[in-house]
PDB file of N, CA and C in Angstrom:
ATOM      1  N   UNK A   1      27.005 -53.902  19.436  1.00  0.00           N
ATOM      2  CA  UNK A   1      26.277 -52.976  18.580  1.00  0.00           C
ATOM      3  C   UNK A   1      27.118 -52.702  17.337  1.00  0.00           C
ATOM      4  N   UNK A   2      26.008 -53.004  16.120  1.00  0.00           N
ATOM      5  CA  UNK A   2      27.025 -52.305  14.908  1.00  0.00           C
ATOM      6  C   UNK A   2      27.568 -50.942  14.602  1.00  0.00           C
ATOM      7  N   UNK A   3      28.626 -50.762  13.854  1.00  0.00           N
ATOM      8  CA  UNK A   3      29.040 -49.188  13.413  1.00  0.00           C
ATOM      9  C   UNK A   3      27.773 -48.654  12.442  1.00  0.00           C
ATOM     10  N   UNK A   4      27.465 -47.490  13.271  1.00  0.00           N
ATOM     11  CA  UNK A   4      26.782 -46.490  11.879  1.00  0.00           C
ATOM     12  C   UNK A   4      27.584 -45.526  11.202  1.00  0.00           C
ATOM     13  N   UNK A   5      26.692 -45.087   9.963  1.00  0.00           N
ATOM     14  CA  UNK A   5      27.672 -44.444   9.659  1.00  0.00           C
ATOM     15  C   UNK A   5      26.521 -42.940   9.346  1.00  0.00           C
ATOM     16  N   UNK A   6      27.442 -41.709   9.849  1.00  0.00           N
ATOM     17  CA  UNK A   6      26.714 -40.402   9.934  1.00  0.00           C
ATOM     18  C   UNK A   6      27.404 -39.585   9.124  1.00  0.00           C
ATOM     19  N   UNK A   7      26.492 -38.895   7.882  1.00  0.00           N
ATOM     20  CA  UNK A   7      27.019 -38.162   7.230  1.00  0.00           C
ATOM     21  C   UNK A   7      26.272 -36.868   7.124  1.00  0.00           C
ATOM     22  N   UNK A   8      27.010 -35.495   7.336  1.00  0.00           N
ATOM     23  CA  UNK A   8      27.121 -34.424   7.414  1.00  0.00           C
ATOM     24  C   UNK A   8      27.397 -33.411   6.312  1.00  0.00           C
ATOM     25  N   UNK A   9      26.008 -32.931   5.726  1.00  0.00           N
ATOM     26  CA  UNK A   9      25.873 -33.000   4.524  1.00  0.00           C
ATOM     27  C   UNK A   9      25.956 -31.110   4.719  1.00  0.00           C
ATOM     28  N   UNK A  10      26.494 -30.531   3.643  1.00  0.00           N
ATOM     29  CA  UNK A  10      26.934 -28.930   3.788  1.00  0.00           C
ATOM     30  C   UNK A  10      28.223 -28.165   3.016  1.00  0.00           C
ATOM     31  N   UNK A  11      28.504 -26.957   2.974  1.00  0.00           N
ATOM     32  CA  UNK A  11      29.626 -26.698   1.937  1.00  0.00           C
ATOM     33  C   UNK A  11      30.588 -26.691   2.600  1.00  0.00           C
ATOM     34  N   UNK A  12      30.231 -26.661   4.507  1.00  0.00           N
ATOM     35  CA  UNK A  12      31.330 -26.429   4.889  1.00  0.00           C
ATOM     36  C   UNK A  12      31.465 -25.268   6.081  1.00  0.00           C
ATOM     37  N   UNK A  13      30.158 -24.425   5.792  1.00  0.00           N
ATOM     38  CA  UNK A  13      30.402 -23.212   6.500  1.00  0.00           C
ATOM     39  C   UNK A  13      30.232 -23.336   8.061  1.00  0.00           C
ATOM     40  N   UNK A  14      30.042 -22.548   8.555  1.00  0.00           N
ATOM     41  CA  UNK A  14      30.060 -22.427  10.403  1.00  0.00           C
ATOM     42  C   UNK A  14      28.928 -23.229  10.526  1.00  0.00           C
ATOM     43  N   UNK A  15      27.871 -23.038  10.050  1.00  0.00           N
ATOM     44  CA  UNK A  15      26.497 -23.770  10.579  1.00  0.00           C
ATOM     45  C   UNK A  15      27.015 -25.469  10.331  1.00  0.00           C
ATOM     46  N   UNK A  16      27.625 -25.675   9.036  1.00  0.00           N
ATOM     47  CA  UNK A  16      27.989 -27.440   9.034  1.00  0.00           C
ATOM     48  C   UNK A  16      28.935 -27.595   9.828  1.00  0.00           C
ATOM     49  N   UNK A  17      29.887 -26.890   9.996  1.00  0.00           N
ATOM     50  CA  UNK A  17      31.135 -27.441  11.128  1.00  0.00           C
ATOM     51  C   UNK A  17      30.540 -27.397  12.471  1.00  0.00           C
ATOM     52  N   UNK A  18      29.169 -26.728  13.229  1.00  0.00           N
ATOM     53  CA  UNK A  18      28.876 -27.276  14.318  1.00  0.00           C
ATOM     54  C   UNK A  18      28.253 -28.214  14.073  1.00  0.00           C
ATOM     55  N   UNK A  19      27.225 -28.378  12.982  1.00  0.00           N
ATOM     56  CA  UNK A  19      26.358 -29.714  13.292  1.00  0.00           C
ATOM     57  C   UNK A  19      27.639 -31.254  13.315  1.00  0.00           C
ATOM     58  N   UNK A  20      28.743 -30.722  12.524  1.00  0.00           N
ATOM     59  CA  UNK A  20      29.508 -31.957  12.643  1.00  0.00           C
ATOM     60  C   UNK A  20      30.339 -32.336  14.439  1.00  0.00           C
ATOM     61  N   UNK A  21      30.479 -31.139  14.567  1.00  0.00           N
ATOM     62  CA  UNK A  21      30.694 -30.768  16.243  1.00  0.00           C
ATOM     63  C   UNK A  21      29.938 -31.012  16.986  1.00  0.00           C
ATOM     64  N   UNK A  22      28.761 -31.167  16.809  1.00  0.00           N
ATOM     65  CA  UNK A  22      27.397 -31.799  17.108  1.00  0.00           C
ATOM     66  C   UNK A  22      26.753 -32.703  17.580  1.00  0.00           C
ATOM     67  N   UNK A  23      27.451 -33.623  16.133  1.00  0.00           N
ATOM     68  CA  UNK A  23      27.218 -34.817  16.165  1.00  0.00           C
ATOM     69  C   UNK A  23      28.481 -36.118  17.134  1.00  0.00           C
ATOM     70  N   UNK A  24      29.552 -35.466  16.891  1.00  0.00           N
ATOM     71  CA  UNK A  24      30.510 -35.979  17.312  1.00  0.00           C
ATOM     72  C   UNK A  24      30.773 -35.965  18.312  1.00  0.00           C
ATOM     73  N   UNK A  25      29.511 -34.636  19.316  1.00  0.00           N
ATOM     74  CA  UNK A  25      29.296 -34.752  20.851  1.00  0.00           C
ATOM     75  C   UNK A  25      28.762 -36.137  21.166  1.00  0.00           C
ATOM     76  N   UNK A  26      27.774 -35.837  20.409  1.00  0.00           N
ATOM     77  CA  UNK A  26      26.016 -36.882  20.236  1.00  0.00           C
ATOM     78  C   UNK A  26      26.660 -38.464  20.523  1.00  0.00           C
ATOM     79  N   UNK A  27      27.778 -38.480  19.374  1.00  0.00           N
ATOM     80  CA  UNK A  27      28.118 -40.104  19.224  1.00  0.00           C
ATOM     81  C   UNK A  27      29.191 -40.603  20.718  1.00  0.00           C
ATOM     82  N   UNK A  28      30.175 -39.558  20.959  1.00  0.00           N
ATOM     83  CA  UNK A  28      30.731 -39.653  22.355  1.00  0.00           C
ATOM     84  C   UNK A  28      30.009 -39.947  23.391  1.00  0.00           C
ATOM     85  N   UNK A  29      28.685 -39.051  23.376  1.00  0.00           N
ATOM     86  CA  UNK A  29      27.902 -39.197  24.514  1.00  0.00           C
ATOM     87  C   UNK A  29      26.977 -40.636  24.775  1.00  0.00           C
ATOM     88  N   UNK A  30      26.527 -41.093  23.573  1.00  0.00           N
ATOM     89  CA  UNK A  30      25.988 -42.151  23.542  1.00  0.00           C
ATOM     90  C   UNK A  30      27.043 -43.401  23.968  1.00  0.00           C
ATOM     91  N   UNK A  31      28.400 -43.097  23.172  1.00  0.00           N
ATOM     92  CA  UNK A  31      28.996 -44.578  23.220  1.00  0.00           C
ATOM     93  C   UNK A  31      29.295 -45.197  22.048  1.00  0.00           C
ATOM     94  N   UNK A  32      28.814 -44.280  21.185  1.00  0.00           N
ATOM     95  CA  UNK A  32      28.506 -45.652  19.624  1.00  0.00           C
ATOM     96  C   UNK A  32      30.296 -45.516  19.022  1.00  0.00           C
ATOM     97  N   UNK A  33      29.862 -46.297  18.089  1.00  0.00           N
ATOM     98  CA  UNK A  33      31.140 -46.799  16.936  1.00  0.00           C
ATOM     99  C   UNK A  33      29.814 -46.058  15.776  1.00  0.00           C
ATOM    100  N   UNK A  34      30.536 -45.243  15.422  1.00  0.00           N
ATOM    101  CA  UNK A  34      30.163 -44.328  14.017  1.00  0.00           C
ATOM    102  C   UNK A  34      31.289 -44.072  13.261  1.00  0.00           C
ATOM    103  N   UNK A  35      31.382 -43.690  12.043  1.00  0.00           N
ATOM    104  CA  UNK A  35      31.753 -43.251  10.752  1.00  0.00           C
ATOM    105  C   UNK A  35      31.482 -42.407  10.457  1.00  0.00           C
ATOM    106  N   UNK A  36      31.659 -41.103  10.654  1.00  0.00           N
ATOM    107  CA  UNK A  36      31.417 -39.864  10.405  1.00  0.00           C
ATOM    108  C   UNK A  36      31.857 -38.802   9.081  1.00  0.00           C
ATOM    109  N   UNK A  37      31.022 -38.843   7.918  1.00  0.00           N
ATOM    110  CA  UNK A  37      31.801 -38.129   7.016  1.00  0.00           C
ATOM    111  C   UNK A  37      31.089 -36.768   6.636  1.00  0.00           C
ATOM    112  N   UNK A  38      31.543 -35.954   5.645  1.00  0.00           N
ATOM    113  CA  UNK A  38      31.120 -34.411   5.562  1.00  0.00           C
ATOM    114  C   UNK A  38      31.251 -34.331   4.062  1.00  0.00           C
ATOM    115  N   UNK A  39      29.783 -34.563   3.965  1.00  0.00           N
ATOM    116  CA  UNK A  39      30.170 -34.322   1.927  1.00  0.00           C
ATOM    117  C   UNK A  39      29.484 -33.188   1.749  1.00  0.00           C
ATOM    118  N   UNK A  40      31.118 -32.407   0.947  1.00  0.00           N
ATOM    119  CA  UNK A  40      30.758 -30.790   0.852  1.00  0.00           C
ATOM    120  C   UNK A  40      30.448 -30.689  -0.858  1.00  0.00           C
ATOM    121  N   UNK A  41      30.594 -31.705  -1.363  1.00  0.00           N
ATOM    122  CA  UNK A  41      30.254 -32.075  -3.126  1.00  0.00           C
ATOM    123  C   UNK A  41      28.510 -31.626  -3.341  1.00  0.00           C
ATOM    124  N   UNK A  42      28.077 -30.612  -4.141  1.00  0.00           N
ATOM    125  CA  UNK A  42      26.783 -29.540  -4.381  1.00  0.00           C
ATOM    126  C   UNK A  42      25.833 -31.343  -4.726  1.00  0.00           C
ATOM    127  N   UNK A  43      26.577 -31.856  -5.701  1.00  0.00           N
ATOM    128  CA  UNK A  43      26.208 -32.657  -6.787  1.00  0.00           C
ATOM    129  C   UNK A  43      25.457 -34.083  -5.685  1.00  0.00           C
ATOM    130  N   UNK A  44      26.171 -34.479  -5.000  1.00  0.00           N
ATOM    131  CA  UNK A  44      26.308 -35.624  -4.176  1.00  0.00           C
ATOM    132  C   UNK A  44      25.527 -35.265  -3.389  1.00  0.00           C
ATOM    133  N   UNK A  45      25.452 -34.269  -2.443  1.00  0.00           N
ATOM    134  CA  UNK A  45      23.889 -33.500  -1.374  1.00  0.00           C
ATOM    135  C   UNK A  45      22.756 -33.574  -1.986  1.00  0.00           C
ATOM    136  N   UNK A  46      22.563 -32.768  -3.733  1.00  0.00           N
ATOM    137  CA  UNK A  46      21.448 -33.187  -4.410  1.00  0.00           C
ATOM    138  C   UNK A  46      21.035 -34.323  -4.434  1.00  0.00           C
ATOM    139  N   UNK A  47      22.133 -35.253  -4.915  1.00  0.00           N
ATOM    140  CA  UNK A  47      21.868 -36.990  -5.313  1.00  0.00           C
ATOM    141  C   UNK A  47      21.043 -37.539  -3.903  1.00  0.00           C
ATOM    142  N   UNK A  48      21.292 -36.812  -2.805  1.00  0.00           N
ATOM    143  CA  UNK A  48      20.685 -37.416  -1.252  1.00  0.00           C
ATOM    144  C   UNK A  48      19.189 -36.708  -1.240  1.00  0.00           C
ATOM    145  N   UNK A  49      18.541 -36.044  -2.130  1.00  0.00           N
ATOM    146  CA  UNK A  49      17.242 -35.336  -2.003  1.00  0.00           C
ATOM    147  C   UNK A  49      17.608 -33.795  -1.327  1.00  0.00           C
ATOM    148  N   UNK A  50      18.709 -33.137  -0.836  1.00  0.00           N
ATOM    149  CA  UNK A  50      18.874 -32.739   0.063  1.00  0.00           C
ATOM    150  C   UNK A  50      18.850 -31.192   0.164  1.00  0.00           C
ATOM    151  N   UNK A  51      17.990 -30.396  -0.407  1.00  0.00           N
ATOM    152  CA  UNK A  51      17.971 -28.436  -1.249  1.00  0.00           C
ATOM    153  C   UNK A  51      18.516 -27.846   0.019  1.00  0.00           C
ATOM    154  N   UNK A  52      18.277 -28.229   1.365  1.00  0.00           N
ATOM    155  CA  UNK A  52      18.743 -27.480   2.003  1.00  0.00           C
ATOM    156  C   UNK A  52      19.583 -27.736   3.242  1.00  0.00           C
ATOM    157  N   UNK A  53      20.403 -27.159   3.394  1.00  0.00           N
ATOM    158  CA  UNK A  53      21.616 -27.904   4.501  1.00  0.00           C
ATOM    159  C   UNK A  53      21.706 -26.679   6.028  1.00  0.00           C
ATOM    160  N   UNK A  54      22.554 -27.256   6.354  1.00  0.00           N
ATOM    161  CA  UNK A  54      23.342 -28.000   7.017  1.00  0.00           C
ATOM    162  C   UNK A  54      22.000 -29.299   6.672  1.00  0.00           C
ATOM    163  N   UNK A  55      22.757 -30.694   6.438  1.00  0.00           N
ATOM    164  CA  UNK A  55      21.476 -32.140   6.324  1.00  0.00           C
ATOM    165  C   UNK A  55      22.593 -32.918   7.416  1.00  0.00           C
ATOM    166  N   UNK A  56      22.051 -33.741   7.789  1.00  0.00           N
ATOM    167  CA  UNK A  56      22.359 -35.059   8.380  1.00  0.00           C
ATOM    168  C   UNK A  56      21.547 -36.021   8.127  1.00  0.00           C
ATOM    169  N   UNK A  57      22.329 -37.273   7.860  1.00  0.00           N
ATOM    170  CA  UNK A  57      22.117 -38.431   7.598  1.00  0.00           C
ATOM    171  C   UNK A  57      22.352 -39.627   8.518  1.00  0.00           C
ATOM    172  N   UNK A  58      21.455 -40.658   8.661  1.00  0.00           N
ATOM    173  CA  UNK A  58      21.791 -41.601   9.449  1.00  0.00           C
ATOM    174  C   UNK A  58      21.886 -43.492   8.721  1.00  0.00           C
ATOM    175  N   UNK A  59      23.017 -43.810   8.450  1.00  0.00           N
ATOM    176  CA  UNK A  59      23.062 -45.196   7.460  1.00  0.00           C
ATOM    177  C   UNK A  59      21.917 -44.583   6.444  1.00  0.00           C
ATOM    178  N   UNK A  60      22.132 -43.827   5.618  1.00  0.00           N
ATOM    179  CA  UNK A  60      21.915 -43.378   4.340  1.00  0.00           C
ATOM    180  C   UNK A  60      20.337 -42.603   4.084  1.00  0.00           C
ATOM    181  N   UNK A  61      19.679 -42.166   5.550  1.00  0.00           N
ATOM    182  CA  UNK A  61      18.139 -41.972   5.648  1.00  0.00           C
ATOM    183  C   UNK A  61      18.290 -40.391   6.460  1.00  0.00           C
ATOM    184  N   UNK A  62      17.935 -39.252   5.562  1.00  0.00           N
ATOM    185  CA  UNK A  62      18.109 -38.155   5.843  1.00  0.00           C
ATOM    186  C   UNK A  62      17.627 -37.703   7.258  1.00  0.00           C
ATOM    187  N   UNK A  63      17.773 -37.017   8.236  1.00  0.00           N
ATOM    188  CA  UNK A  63      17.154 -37.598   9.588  1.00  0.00           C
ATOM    189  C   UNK A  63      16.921 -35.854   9.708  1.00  0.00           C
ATOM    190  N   UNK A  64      17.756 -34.821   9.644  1.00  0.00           N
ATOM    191  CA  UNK A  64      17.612 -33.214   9.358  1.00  0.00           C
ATOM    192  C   UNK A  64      18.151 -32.462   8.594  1.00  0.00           C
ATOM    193  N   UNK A  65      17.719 -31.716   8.116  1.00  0.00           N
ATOM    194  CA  UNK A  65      17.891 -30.678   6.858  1.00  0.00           C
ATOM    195  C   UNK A  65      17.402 -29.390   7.206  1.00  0.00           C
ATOM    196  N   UNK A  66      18.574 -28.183   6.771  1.00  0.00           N
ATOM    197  CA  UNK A  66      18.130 -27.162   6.812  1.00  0.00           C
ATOM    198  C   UNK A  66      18.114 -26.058   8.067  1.00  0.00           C
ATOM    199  N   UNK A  67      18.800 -26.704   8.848  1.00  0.00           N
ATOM    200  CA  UNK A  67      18.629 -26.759  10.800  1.00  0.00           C
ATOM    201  C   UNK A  67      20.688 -27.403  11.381  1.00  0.00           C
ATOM    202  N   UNK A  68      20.599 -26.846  12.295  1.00  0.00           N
ATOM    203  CA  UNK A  68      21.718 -27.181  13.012  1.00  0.00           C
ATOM    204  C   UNK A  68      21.013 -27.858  14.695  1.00  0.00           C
ATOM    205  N   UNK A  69      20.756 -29.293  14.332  1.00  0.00           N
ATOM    206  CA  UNK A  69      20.391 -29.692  15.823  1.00  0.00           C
ATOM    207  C   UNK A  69      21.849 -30.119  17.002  1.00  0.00           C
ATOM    208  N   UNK A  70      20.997 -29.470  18.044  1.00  0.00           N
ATOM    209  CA  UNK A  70      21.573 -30.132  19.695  1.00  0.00           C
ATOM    210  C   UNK A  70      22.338 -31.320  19.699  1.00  0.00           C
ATOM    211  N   UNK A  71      23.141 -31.256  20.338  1.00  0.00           N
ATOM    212  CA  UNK A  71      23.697 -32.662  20.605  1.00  0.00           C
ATOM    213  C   UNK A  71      22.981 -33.502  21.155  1.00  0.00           C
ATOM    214  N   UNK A  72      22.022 -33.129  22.114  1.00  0.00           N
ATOM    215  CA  UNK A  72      20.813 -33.609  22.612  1.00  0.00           C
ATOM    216  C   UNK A  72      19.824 -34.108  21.791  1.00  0.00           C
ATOM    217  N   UNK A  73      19.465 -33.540  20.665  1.00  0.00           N
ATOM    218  CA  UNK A  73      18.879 -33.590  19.701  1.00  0.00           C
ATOM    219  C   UNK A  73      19.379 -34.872  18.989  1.00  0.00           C
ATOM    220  N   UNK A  74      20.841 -34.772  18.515  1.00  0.00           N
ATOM    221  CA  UNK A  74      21.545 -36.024  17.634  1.00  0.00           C
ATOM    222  C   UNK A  74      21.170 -37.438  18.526  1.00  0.00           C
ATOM    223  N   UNK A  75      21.143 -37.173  19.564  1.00  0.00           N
ATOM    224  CA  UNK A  75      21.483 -38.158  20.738  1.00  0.00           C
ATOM    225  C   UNK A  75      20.037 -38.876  20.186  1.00  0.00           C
ATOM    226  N   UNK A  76      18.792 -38.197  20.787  1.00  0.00           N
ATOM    227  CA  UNK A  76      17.692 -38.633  20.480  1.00  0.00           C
ATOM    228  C   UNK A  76      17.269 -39.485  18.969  1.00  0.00           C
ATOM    229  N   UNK A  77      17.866 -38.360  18.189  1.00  0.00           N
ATOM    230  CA  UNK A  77      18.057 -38.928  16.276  1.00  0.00           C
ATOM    231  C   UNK A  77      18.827 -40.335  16.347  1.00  0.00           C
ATOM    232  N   UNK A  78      19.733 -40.749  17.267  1.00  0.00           N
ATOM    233  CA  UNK A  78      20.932 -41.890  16.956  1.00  0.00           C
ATOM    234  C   UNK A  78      20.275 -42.833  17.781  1.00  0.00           C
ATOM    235  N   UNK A  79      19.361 -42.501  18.529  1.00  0.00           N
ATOM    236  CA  UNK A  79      18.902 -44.066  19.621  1.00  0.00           C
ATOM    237  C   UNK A  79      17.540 -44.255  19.215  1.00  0.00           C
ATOM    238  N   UNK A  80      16.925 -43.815  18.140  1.00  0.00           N
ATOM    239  CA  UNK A  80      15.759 -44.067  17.664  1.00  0.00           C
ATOM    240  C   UNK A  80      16.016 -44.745  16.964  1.00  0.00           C
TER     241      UNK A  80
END
């Protein structure tokens, strides 16, 4: 299986540091090889479509915004 890569889109605050906590359950639990990054840049979240955060991204296709999902949740988002 190839590496994805998951990016964790936010300024930073408590709500983005769990979804990144989150996700990093999500990807353990599955098994995968991911790339996990956290772009806290205002400018660069816009450039992704993205007004409202905590966002996650999956290989470059916004998957939630605005929401802090489950690890359960990521799990489901990463095997679809």
């Amino acid at each position: 299986m190839s590496s994805i890569q998951v990016e964790v889109l936010g300024s930073g605050c408590k709500k983005c540091q769990q979804l990144e906590t989150n996700v990093r359950a999500a990807i353990a639990a599955l098994g995968l090889e991911a790339e996990v990054l956290h772009i806290i840049d205002p400018i660069e979240i816009a450039n992704r479509g993205v007004m409202a955060t905590p966002a996650l991204t999956v290989n470059g296709s916004v998957v939630s915004k605005g929401k802090v999902p489950s690890s359960a949740e990521i799990q489901r988002l990463l095997s679809a």
